[in-house]
PDB file of N, CA and C in Angstrom:
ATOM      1  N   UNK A   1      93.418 -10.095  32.414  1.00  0.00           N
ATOM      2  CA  UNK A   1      94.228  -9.306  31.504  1.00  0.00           C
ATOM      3  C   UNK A   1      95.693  -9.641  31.667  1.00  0.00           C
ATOM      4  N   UNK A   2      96.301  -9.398  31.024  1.00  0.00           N
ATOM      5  CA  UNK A   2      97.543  -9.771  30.489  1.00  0.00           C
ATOM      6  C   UNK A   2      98.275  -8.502  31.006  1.00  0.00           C
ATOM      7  N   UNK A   3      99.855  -8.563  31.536  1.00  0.00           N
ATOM      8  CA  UNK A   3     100.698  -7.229  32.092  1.00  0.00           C
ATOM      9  C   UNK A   3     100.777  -6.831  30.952  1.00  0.00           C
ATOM     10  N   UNK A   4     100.881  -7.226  29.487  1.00  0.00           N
ATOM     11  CA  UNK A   4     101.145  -5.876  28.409  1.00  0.00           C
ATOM     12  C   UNK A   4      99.721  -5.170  27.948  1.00  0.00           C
ATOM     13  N   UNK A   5      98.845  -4.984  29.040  1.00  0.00           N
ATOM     14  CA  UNK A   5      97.173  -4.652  28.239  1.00  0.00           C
ATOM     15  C   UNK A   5      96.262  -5.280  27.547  1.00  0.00           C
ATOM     16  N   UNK A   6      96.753  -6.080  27.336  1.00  0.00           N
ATOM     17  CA  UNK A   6      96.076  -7.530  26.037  1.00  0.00           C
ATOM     18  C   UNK A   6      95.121  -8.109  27.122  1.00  0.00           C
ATOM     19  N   UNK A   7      93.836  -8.333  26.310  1.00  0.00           N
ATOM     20  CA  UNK A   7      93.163  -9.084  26.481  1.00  0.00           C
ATOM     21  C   UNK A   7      93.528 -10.834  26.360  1.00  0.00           C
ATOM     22  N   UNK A   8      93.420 -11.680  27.372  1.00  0.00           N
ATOM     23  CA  UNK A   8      93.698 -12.637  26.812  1.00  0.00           C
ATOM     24  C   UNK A   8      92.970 -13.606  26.091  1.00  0.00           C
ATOM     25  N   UNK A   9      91.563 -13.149  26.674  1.00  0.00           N
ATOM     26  CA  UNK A   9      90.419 -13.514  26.296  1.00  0.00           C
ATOM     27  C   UNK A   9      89.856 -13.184  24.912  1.00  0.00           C
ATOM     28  N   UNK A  10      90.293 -12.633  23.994  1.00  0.00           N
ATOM     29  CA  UNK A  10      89.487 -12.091  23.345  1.00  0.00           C
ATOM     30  C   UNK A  10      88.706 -13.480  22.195  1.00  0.00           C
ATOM     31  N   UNK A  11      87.536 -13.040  21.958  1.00  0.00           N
ATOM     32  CA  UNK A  11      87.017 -14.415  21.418  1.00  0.00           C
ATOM     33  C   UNK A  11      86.133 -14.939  22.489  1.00  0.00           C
ATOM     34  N   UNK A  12      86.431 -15.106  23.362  1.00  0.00           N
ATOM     35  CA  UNK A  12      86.196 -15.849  24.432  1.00  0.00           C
ATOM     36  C   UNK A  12      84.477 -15.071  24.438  1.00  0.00           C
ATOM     37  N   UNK A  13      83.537 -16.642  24.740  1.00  0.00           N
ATOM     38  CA  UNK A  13      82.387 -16.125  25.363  1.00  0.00           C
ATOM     39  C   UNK A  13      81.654 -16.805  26.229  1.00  0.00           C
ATOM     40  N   UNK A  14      81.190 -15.995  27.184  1.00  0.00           N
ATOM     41  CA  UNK A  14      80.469 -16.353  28.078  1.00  0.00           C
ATOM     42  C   UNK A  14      78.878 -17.068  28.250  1.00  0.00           C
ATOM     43  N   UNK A  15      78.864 -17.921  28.860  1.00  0.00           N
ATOM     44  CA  UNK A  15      77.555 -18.713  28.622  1.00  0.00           C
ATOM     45  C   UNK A  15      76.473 -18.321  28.509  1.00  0.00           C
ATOM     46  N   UNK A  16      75.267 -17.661  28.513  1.00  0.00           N
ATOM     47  CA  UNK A  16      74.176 -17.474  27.914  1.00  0.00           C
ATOM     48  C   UNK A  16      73.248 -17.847  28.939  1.00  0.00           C
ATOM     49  N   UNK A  17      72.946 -17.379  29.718  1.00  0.00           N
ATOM     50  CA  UNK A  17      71.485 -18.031  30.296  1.00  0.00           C
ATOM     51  C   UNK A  17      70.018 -18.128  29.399  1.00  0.00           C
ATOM     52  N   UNK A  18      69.535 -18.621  29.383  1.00  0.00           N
ATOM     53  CA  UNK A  18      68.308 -18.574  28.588  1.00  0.00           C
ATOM     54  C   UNK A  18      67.033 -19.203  29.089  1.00  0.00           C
ATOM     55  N   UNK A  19      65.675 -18.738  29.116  1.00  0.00           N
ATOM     56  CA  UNK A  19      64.670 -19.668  29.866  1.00  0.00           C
ATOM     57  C   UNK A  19      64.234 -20.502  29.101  1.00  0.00           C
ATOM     58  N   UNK A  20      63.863 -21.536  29.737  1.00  0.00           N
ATOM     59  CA  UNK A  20      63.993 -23.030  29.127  1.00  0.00           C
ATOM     60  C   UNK A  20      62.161 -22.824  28.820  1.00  0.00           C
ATOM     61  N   UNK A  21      61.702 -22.356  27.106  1.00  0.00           N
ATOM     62  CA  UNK A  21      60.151 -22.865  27.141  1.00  0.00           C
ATOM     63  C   UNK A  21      60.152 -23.691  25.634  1.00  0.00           C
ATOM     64  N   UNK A  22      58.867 -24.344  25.648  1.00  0.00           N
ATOM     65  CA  UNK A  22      59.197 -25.304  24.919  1.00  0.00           C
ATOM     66  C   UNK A  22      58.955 -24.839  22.923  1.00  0.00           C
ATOM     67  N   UNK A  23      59.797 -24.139  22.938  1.00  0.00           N
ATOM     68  CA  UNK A  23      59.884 -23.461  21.486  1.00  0.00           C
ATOM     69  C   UNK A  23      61.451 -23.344  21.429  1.00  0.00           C
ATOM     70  N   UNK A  24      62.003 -24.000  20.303  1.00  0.00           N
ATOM     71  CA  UNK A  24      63.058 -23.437  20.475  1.00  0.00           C
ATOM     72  C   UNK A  24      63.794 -22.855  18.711  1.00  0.00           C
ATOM     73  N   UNK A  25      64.413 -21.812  18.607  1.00  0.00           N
ATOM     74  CA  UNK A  25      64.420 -21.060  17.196  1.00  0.00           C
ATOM     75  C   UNK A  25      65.929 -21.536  16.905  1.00  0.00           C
ATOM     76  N   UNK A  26      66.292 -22.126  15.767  1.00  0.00           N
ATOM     77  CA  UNK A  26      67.881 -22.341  15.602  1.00  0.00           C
ATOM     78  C   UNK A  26      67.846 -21.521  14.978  1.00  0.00           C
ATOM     79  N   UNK A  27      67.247 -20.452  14.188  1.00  0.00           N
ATOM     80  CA  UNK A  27      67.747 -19.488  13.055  1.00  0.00           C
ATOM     81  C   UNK A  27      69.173 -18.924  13.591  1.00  0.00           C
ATOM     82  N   UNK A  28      69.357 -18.381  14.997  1.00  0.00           N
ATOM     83  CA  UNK A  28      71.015 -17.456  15.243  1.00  0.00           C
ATOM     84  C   UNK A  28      71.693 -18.787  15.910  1.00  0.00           C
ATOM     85  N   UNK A  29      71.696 -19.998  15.623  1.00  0.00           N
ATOM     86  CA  UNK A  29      72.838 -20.729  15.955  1.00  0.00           C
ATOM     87  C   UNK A  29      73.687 -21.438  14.903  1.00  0.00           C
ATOM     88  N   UNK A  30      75.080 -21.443  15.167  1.00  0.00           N
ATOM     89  CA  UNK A  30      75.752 -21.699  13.814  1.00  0.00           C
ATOM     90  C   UNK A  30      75.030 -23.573  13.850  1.00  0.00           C
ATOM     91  N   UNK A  31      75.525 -24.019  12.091  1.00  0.00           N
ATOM     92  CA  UNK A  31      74.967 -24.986  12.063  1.00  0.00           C
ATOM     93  C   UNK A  31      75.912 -25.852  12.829  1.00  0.00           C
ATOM     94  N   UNK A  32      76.992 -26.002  12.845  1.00  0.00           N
ATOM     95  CA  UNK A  32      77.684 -27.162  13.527  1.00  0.00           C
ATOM     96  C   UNK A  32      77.474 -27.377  14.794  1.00  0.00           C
ATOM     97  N   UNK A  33      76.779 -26.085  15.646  1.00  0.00           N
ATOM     98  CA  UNK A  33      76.232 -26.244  16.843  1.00  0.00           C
ATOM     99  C   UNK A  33      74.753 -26.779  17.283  1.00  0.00           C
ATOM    100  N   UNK A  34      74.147 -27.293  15.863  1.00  0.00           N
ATOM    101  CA  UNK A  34      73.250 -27.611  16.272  1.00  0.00           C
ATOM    102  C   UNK A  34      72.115 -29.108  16.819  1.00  0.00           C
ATOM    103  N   UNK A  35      72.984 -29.703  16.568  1.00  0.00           N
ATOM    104  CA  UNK A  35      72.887 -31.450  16.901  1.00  0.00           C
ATOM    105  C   UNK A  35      72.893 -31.411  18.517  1.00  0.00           C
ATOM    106  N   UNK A  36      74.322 -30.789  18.760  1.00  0.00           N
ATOM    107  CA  UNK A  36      74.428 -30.437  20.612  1.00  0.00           C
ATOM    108  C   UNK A  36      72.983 -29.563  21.068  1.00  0.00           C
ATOM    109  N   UNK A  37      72.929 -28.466  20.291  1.00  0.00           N
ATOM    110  CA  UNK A  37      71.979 -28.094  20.893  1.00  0.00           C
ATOM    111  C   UNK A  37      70.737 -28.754  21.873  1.00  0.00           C
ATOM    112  N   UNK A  38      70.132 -29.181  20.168  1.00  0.00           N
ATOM    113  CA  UNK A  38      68.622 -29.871  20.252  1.00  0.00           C
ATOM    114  C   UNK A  38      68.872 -30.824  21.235  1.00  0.00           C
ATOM    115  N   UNK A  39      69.600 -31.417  21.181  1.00  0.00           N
ATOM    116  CA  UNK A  39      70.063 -32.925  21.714  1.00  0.00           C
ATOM    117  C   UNK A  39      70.148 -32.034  23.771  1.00  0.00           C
ATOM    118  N   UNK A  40      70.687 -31.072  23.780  1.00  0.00           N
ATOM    119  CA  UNK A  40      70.589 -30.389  25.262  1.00  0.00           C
ATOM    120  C   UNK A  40      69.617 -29.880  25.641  1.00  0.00           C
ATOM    121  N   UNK A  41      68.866 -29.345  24.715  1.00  0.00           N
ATOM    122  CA  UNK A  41      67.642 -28.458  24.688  1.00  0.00           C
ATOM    123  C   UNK A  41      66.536 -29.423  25.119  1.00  0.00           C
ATOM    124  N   UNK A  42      66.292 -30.462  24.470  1.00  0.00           N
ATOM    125  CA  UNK A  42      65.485 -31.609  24.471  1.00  0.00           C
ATOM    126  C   UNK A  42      65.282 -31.727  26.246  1.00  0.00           C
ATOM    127  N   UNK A  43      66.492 -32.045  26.094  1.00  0.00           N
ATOM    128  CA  UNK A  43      66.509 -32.773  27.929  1.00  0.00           C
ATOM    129  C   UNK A  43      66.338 -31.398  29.125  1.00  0.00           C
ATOM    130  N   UNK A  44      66.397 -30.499  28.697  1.00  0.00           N
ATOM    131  CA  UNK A  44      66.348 -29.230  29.554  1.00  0.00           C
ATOM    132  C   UNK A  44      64.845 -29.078  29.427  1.00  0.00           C
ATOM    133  N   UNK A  45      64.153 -28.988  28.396  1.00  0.00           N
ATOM    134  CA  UNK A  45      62.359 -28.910  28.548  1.00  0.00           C
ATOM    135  C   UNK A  45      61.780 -29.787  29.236  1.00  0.00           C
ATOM    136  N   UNK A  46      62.463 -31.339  28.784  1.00  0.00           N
ATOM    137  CA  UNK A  46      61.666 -32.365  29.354  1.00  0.00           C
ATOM    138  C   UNK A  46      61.795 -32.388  31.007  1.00  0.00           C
ATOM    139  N   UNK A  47      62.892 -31.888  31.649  1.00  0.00           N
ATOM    140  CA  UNK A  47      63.201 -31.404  32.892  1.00  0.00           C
ATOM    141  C   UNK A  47      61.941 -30.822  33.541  1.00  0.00           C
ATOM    142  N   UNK A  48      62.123 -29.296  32.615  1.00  0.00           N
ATOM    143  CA  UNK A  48      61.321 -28.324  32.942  1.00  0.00           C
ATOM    144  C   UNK A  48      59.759 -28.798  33.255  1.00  0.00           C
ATOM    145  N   UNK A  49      59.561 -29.688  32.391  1.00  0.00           N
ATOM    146  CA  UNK A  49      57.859 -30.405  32.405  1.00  0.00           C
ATOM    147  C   UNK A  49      57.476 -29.882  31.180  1.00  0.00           C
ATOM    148  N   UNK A  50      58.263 -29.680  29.926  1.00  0.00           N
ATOM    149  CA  UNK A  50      57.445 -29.693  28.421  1.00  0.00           C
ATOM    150  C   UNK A  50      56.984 -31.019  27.505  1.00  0.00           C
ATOM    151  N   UNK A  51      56.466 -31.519  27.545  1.00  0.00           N
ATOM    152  CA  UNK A  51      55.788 -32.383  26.581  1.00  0.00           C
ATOM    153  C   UNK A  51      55.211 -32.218  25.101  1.00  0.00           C
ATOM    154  N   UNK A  52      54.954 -31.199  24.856  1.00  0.00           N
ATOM    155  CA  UNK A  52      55.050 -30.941  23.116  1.00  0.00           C
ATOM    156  C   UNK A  52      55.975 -29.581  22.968  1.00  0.00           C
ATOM    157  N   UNK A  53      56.872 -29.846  22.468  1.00  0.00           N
ATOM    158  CA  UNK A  53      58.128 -29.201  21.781  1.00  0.00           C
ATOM    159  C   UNK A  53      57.972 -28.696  20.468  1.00  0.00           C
ATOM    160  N   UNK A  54      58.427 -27.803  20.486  1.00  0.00           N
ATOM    161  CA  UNK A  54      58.360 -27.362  19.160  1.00  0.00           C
ATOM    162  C   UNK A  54      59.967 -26.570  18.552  1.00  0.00           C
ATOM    163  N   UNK A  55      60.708 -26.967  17.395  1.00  0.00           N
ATOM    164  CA  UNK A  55      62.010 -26.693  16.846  1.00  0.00           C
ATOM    165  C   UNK A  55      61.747 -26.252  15.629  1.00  0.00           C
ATOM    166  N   UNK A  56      61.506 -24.615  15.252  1.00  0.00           N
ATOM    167  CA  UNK A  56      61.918 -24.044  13.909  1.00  0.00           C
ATOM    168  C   UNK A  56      63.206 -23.978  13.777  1.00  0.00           C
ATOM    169  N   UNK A  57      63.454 -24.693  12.521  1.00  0.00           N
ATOM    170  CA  UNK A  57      64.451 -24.898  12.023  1.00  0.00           C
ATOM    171  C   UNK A  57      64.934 -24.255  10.585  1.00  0.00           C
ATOM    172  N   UNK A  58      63.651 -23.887  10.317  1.00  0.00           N
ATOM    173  CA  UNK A  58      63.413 -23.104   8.909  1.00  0.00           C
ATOM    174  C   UNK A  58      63.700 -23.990   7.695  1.00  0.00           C
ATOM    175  N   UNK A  59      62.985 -23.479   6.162  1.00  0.00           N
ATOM    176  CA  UNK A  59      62.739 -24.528   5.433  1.00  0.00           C
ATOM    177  C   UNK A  59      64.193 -25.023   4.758  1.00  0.00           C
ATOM    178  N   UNK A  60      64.970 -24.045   4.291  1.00  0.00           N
ATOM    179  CA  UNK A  60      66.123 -23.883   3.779  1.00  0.00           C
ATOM    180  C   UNK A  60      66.265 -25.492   2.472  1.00  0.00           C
ATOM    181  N   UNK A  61      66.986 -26.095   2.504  1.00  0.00           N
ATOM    182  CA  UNK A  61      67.458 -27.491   1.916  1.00  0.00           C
ATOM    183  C   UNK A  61      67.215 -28.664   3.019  1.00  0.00           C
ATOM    184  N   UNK A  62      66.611 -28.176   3.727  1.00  0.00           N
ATOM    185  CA  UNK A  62      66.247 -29.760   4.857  1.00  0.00           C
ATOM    186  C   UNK A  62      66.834 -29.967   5.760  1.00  0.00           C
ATOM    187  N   UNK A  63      68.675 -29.305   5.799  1.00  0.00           N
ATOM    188  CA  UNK A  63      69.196 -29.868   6.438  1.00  0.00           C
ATOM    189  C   UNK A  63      69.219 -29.954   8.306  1.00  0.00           C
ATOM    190  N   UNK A  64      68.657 -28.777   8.503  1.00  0.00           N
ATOM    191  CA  UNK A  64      68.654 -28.598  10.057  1.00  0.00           C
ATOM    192  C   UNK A  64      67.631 -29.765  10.727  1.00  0.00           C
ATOM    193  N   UNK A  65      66.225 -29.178   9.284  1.00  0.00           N
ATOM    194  CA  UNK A  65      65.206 -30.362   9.611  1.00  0.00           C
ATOM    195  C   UNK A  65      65.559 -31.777   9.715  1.00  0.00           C
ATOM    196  N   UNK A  66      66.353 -32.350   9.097  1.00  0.00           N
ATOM    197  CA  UNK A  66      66.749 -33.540   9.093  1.00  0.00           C
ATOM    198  C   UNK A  66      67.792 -33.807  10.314  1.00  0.00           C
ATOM    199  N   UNK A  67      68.348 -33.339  10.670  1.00  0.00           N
ATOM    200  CA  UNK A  67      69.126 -33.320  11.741  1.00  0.00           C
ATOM    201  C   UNK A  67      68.190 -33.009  13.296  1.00  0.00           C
ATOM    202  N   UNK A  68      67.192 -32.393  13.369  1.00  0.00           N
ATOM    203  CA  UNK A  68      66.230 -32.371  14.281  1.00  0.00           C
ATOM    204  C   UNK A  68      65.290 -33.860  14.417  1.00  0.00           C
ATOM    205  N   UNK A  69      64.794 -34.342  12.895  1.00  0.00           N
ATOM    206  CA  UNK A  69      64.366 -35.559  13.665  1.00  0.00           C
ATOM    207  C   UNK A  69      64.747 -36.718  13.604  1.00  0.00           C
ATOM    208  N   UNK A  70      66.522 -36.738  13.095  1.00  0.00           N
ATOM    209  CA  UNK A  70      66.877 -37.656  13.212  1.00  0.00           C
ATOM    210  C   UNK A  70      67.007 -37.816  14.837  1.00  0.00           C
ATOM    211  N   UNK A  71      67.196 -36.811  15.984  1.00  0.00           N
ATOM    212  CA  UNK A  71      67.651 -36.695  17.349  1.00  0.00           C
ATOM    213  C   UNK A  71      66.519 -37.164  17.751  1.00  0.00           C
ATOM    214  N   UNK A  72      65.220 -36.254  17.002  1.00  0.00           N
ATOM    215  CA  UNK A  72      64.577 -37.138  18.090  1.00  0.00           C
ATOM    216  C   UNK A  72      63.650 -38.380  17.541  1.00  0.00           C
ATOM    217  N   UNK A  73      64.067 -39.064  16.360  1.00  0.00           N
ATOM    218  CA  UNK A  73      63.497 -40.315  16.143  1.00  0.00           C
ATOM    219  C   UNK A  73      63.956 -41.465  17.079  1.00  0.00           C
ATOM    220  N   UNK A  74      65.452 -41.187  17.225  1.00  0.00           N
ATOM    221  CA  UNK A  74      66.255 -41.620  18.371  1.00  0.00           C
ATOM    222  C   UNK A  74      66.339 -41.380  19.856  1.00  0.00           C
ATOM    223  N   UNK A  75      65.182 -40.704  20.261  1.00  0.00           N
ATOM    224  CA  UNK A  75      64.984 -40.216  21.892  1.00  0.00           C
ATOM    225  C   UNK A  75      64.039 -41.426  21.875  1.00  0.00           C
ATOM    226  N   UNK A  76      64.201 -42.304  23.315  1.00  0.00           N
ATOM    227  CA  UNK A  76      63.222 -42.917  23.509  1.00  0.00           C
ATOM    228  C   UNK A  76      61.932 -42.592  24.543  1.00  0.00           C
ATOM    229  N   UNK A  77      62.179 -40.904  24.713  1.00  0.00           N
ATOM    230  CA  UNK A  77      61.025 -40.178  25.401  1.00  0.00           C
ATOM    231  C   UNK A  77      59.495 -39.587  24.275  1.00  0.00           C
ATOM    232  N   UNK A  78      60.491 -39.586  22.971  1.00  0.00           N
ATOM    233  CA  UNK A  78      59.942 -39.046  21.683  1.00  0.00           C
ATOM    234  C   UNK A  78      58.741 -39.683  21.896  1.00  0.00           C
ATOM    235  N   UNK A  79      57.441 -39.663  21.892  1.00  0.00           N
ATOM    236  CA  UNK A  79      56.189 -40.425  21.291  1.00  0.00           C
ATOM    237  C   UNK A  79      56.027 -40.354  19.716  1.00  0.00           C
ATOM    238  N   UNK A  80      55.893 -39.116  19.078  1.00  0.00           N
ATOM    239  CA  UNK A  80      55.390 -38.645  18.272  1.00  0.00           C
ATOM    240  C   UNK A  80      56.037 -37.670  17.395  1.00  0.00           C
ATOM    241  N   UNK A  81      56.902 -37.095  16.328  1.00  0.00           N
ATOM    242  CA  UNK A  81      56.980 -36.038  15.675  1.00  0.00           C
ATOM    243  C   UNK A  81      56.706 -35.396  14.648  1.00  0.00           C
ATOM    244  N   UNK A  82      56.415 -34.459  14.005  1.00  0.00           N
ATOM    245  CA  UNK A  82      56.248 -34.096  12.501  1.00  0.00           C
ATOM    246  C   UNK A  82      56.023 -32.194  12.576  1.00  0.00           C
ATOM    247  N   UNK A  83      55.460 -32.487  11.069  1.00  0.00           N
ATOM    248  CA  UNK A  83      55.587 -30.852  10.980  1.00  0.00           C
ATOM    249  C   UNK A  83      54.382 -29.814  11.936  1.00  0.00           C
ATOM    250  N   UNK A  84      54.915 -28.871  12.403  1.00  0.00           N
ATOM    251  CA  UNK A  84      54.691 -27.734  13.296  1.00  0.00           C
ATOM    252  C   UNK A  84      52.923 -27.785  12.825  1.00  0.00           C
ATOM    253  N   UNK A  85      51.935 -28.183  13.655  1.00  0.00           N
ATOM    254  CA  UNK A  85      50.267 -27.865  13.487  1.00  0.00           C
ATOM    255  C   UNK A  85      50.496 -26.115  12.992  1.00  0.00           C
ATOM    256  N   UNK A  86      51.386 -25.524  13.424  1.00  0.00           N
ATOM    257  CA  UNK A  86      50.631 -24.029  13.423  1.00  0.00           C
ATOM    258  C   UNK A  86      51.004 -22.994  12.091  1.00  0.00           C
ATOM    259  N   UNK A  87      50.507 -23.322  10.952  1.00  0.00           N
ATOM    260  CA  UNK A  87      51.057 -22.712   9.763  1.00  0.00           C
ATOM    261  C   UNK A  87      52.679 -22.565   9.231  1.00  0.00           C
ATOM    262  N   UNK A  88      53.388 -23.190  10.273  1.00  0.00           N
ATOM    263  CA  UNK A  88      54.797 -22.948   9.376  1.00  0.00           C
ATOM    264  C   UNK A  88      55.340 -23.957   8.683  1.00  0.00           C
ATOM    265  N   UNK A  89      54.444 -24.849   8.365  1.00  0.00           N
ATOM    266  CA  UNK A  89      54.567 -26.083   7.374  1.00  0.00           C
ATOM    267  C   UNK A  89      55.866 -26.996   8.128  1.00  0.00           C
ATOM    268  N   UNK A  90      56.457 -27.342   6.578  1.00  0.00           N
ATOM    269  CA  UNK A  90      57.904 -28.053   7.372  1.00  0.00           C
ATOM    270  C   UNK A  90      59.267 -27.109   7.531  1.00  0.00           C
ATOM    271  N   UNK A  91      59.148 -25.951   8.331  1.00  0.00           N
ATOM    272  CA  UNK A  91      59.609 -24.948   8.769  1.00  0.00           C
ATOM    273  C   UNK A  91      59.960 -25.243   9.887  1.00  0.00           C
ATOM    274  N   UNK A  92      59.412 -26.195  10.593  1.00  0.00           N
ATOM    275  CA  UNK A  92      59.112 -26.137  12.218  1.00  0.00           C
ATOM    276  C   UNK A  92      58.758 -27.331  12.420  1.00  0.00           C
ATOM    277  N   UNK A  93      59.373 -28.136  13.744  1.00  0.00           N
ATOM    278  CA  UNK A  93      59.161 -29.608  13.862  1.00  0.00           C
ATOM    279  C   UNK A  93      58.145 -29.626  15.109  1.00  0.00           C
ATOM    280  N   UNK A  94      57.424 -30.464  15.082  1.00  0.00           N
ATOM    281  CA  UNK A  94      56.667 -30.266  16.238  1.00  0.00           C
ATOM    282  C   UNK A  94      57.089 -31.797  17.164  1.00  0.00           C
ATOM    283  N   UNK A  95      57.667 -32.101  18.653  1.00  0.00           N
ATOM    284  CA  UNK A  95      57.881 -33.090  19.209  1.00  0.00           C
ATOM    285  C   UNK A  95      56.700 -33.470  20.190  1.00  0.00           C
ATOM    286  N   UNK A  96      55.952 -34.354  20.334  1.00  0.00           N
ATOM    287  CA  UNK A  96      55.400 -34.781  21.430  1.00  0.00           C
ATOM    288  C   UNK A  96      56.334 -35.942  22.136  1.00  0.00           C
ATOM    289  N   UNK A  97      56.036 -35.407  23.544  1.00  0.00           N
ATOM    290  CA  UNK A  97      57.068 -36.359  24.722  1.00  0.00           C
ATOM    291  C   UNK A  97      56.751 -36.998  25.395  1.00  0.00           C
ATOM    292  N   UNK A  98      56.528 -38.320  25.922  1.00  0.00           N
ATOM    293  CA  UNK A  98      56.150 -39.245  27.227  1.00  0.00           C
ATOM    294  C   UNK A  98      55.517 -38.535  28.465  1.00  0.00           C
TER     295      UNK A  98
END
Protein backbone atom coordinates (compact mmCIF):
# COMPACT_ATOMS: atom_id res chain seq x y z
CA UNK A 1 0.00 0.00 0.00
CA UNK A 2 0.86 3.31 -0.75
CA UNK A 3 1.32 6.23 2.45
CA UNK A 4 -1.81 8.07 0.89
CA UNK A 5 -4.17 4.68 1.30
CA UNK A 6 -4.06 3.79 -2.38
CA UNK A 7 -3.78 0.64 -3.43
CA UNK A 8 -0.98 0.34 -5.69
CA UNK A 9 -1.91 -2.72 -6.95
CA UNK A 10 -5.11 -2.37 -8.07
CA UNK A 11 -5.68 -4.51 -11.28
CA UNK A 12 -3.07 -6.51 -10.28
CA UNK A 13 -3.66 -10.39 -10.15
CA UNK A 14 -2.44 -13.07 -8.59
CA UNK A 15 -1.56 -16.41 -10.15
CA UNK A 16 -4.07 -19.08 -10.04
CA UNK A 17 -3.13 -22.44 -9.02
CA UNK A 18 -5.01 -24.96 -10.86
CA UNK A 19 -4.77 -28.96 -11.07
CA UNK A 20 -3.23 -30.01 -14.04
CA UNK A 21 -6.01 -32.92 -15.63
CA UNK A 22 -6.15 -33.58 -19.00
CA UNK A 23 -9.35 -31.50 -20.01
CA UNK A 24 -8.88 -28.23 -20.43
CA UNK A 25 -12.10 -25.46 -20.89
CA UNK A 26 -11.02 -22.00 -22.62
CA UNK A 27 -14.63 -20.76 -22.37
CA UNK A 28 -13.40 -18.02 -19.12
CA UNK A 29 -10.08 -17.19 -20.80
CA UNK A 30 -9.76 -14.00 -22.73
CA UNK A 31 -8.96 -14.82 -26.36
CA UNK A 32 -5.57 -13.19 -26.66
CA UNK A 33 -4.57 -15.40 -23.82
CA UNK A 34 -5.10 -18.26 -25.45
CA UNK A 35 -2.24 -19.55 -27.79
CA UNK A 36 0.03 -19.09 -24.35
CA UNK A 37 -2.25 -20.99 -22.69
CA UNK A 38 -2.68 -24.25 -24.69
CA UNK A 39 0.84 -23.97 -25.73
CA UNK A 40 1.61 -24.11 -21.41
CA UNK A 41 -1.12 -26.29 -20.69
CA UNK A 42 0.08 -28.84 -23.27
CA UNK A 43 3.47 -29.21 -21.61
CA UNK A 44 2.07 -29.17 -17.96
CA UNK A 45 -0.23 -32.50 -18.78
CA UNK A 46 2.36 -34.07 -20.74
CA UNK A 47 4.55 -33.57 -17.46
CA UNK A 48 1.83 -34.73 -15.39
CA UNK A 49 1.64 -38.18 -17.55
CA UNK A 50 -1.56 -37.17 -19.85
CA UNK A 51 -1.54 -38.66 -23.19
CA UNK A 52 -5.02 -37.97 -24.63
CA UNK A 53 -5.94 -34.35 -24.05
CA UNK A 54 -8.78 -32.94 -24.54
CA UNK A 55 -9.41 -28.70 -25.36
CA UNK A 56 -13.12 -27.33 -25.52
CA UNK A 57 -12.85 -24.55 -27.23
CA UNK A 58 -16.44 -24.18 -28.20
CA UNK A 59 -17.97 -23.99 -31.69
CA UNK A 60 -18.25 -20.20 -32.09
CA UNK A 61 -16.54 -19.08 -35.85
CA UNK A 62 -13.55 -21.58 -35.53
CA UNK A 63 -11.39 -19.36 -34.25
CA UNK A 64 -10.11 -20.76 -30.87
CA UNK A 65 -10.45 -24.16 -32.74
CA UNK A 66 -8.09 -23.19 -35.23
CA UNK A 67 -5.67 -21.78 -33.03
CA UNK A 68 -5.72 -25.08 -30.84
CA UNK A 69 -4.64 -27.24 -33.70
CA UNK A 70 -2.62 -25.18 -35.29
CA UNK A 71 -0.31 -25.58 -31.67
CA UNK A 72 -0.65 -28.75 -31.73
CA UNK A 73 -0.16 -29.76 -35.44
CA UNK A 74 3.16 -28.16 -34.59
CA UNK A 75 4.02 -30.17 -31.25
CA UNK A 76 6.25 -32.85 -32.20
CA UNK A 77 4.83 -34.95 -29.12
CA UNK A 78 1.28 -34.56 -30.99
CA UNK A 79 0.60 -38.19 -32.57
CA UNK A 80 -2.84 -37.63 -33.47
CA UNK A 81 -5.69 -34.83 -33.28
CA UNK A 82 -9.31 -34.12 -34.16
CA UNK A 83 -12.72 -33.62 -32.96
CA UNK A 84 -13.64 -34.57 -29.20
CA UNK A 85 -15.03 -38.77 -29.54
CA UNK A 86 -17.52 -37.66 -26.82
CA UNK A 87 -20.61 -35.85 -28.39
CA UNK A 88 -19.35 -32.30 -28.51
CA UNK A 89 -18.62 -32.50 -32.15
CA UNK A 90 -16.09 -29.78 -33.28
CA UNK A 91 -16.66 -28.03 -29.94
CA UNK A 92 -13.81 -29.82 -28.43
CA UNK A 93 -10.40 -30.97 -29.76
CA UNK A 94 -9.33 -34.16 -28.79
CA UNK A 95 -5.07 -34.53 -28.64
CA UNK A 96 -3.39 -37.86 -28.51
CA UNK A 97 0.40 -37.66 -27.21
CA UNK A 98 3.62 -39.87 -27.60
Amino acid sequence: MADDGHRDDVGATEPVEMEITDTLDLHSFPPREVAALVKDWIDLAYDAGHRELRIIHGKGIGVQRQTVRKIAERDGRVVEFGDAPDGSGWGATRIRMR
